[in-house]
C-alpha atoms as a PDB file:
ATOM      1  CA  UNK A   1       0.000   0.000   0.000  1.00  0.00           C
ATOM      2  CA  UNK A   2       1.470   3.318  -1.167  1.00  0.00           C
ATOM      3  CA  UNK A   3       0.818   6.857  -0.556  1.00  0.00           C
ATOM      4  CA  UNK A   4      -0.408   7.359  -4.340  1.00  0.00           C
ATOM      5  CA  UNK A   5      -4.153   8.770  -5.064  1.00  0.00           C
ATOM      6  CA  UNK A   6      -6.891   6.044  -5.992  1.00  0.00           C
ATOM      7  CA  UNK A   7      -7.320   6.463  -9.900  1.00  0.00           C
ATOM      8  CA  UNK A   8     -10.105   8.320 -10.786  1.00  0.00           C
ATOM      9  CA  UNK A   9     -11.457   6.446 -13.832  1.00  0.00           C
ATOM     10  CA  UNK A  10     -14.808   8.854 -14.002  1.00  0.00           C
ATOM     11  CA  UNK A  11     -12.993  12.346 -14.244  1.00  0.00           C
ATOM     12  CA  UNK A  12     -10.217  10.878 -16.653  1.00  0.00           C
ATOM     13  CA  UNK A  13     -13.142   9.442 -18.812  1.00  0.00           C
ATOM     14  CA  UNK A  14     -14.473  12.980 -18.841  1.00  0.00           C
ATOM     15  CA  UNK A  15     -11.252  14.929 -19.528  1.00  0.00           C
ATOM     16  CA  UNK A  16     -10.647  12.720 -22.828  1.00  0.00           C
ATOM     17  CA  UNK A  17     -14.059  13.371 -24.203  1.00  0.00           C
ATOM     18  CA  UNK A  18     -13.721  17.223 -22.892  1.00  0.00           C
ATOM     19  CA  UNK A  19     -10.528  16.662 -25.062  1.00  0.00           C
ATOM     20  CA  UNK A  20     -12.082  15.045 -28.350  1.00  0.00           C
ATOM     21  CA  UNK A  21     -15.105  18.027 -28.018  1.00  0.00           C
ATOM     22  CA  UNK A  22     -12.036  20.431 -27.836  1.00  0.00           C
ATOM     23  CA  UNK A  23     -10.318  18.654 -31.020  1.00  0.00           C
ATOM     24  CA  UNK A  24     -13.461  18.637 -32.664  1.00  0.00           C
ATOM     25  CA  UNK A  25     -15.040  22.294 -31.777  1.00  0.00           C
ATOM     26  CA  UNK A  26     -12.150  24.364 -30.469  1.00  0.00           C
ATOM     27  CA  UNK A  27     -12.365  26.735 -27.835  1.00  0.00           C
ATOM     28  CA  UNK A  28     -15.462  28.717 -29.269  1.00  0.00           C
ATOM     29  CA  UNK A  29     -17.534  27.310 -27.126  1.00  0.00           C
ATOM     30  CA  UNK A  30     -16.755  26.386 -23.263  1.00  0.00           C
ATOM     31  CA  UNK A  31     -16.123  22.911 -22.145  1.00  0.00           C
ATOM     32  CA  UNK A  32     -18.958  23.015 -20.055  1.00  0.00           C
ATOM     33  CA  UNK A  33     -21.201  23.300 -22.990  1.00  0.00           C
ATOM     34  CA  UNK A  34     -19.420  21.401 -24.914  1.00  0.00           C
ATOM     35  CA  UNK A  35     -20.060  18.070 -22.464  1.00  0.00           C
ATOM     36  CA  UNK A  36     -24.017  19.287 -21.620  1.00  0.00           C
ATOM     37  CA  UNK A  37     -24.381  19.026 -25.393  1.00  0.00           C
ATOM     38  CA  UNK A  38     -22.578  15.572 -25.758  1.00  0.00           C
ATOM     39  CA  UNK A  39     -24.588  13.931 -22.977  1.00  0.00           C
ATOM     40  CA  UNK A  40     -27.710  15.383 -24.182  1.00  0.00           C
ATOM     41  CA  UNK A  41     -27.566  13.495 -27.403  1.00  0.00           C
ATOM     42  CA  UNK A  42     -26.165  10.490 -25.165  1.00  0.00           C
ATOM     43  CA  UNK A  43     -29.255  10.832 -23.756  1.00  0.00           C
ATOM     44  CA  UNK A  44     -31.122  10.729 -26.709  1.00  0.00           C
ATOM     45  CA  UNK A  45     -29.462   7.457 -27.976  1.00  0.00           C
ATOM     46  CA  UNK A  46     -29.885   5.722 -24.532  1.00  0.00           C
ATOM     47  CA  UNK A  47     -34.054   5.714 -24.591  1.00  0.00           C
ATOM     48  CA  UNK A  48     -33.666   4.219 -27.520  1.00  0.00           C
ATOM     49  CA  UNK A  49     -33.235   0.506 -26.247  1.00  0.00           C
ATOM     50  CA  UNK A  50     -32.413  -1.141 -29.883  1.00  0.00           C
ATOM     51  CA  UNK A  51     -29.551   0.974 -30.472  1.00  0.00           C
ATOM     52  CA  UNK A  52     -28.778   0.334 -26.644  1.00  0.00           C
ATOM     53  CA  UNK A  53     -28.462  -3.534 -27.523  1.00  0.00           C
ATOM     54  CA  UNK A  54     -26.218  -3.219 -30.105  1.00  0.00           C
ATOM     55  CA  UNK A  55     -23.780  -0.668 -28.042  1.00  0.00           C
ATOM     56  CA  UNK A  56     -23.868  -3.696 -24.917  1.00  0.00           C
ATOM     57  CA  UNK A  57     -23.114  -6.539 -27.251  1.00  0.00           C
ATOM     58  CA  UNK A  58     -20.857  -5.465 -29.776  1.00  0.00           C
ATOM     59  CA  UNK A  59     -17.670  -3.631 -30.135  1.00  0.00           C
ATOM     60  CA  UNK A  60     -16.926  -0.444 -31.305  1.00  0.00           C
ATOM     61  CA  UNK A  61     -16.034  -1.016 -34.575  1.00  0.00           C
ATOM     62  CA  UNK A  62     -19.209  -3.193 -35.059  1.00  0.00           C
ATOM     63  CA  UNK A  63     -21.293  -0.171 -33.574  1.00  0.00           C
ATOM     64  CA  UNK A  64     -19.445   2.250 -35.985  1.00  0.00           C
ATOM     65  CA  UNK A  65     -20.343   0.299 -38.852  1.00  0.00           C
ATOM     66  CA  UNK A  66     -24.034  -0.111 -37.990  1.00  0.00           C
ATOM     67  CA  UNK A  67     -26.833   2.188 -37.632  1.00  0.00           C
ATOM     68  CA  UNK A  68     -25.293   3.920 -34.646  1.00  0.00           C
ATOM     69  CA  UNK A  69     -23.610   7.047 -36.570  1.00  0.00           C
ATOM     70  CA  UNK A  70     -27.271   7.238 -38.044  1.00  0.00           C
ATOM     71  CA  UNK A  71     -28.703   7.562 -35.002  1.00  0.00           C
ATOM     72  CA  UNK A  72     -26.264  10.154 -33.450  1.00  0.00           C
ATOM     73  CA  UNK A  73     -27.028  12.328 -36.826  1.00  0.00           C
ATOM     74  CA  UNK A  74     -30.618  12.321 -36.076  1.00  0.00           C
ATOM     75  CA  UNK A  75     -30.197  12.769 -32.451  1.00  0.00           C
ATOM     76  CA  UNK A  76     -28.403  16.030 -33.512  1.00  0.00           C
ATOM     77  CA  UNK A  77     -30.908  16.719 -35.527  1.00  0.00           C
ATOM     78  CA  UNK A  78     -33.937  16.260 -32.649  1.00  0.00           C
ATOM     79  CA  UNK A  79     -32.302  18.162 -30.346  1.00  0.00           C
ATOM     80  CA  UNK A  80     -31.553  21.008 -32.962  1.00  0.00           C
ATOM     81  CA  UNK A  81     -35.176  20.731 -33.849  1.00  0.00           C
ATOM     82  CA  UNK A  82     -36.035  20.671 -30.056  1.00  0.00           C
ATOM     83  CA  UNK A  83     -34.034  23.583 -29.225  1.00  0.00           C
ATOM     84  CA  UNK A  84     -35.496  26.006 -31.881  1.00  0.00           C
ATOM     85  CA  UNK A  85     -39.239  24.912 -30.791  1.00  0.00           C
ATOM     86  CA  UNK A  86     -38.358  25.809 -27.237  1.00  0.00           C
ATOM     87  CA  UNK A  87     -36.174  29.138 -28.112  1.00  0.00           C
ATOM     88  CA  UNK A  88     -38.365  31.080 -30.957  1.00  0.00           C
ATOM     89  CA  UNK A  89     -41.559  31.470 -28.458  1.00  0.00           C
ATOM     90  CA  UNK A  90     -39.089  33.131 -25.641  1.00  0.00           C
ATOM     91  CA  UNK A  91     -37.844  35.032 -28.628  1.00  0.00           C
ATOM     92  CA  UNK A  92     -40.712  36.120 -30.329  1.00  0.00           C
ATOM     93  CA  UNK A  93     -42.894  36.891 -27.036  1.00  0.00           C
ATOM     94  CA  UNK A  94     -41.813  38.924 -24.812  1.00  0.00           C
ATOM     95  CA  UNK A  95     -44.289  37.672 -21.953  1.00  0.00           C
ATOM     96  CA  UNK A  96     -42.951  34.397 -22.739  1.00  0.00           C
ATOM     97  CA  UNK A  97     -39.544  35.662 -22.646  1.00  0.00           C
ATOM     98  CA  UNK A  98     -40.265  37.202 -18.941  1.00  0.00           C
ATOM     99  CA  UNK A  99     -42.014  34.411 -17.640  1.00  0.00           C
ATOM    100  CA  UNK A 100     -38.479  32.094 -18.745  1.00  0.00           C
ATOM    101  CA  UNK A 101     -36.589  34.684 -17.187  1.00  0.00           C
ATOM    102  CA  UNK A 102     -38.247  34.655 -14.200  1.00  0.00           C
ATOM    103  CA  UNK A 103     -38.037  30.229 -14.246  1.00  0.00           C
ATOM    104  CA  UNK A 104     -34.367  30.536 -14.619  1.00  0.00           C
ATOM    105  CA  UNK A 105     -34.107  33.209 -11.861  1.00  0.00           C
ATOM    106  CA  UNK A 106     -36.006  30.277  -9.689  1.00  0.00           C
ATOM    107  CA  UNK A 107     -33.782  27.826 -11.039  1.00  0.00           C
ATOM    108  CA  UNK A 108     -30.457  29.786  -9.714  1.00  0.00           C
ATOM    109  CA  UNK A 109     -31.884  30.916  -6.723  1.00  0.00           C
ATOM    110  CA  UNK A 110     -31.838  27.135  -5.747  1.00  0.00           C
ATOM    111  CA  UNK A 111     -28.857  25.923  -7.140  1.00  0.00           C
ATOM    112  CA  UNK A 112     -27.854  29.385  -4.855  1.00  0.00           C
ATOM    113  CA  UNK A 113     -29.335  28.024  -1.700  1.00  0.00           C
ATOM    114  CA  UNK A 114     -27.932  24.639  -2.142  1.00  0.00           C
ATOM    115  CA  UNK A 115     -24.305  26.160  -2.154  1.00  0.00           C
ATOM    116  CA  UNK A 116     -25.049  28.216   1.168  1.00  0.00           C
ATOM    117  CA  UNK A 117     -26.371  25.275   3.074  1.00  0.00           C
ATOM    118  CA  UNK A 118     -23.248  23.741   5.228  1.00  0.00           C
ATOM    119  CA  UNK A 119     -22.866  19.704   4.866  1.00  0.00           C
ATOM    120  CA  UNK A 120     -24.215  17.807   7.179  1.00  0.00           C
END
């Protein structure tokens, strides 16, 4: 038993994708986005329990050569579509626009409160 620090397998997992986003989109956009975005469409693919299947039981290559990149594409897609359908009413409304503004100011004020409160 050594002195060294236990291996942590979950934040070197995210610093190489955080490093393949950064290869693939630069430093235009932050890393934070960058990762939300990749495990939104992450999300996407994992409801879909075919596709699921196929990423338990075969390889990667196998998975690369399948209908996985399809589904990634279209997953893009969704979520681009998505996005637009919930952006152009906060755009195009103000009232809308306010009444977001005023969720999001909820949605701090929490994430706010949680930081304040000491551990127990």
């Amino acid at each position: 038993m050594g002195s060294a620090k236990p291996f942590d397998t979950e934040k070197q997992r995210l610093a190489e994708i955080i490093d393949r986003l950064n290869d693939l989109y630069g430093a235009e956009v932050c890393d934070d986005d960058k990762l939300h975005f990749a495990n939104g469409i992450a999300d996407r693919i994992e409801r879909d329990e075919s596709v699921m299947a196929q990423v338990r039981s075969h390889g990667d290559d196998q998975v690369m050569h399948g209908l996985f990149p399809k589904k990634v594409t279209d997953a893009v897609l969704d979520a681009l579509s998505d996005h637009e359908k919930l952006s152009m009413p906060l755009l195009e409304d103000e009232e809308i626009g306010r009444q977001f503004a005023l969720l999001i100011l909820k949605l701090l004020a929490g994430r706010t409160e949680r930081k304040l409160q000491p551990d127990t």
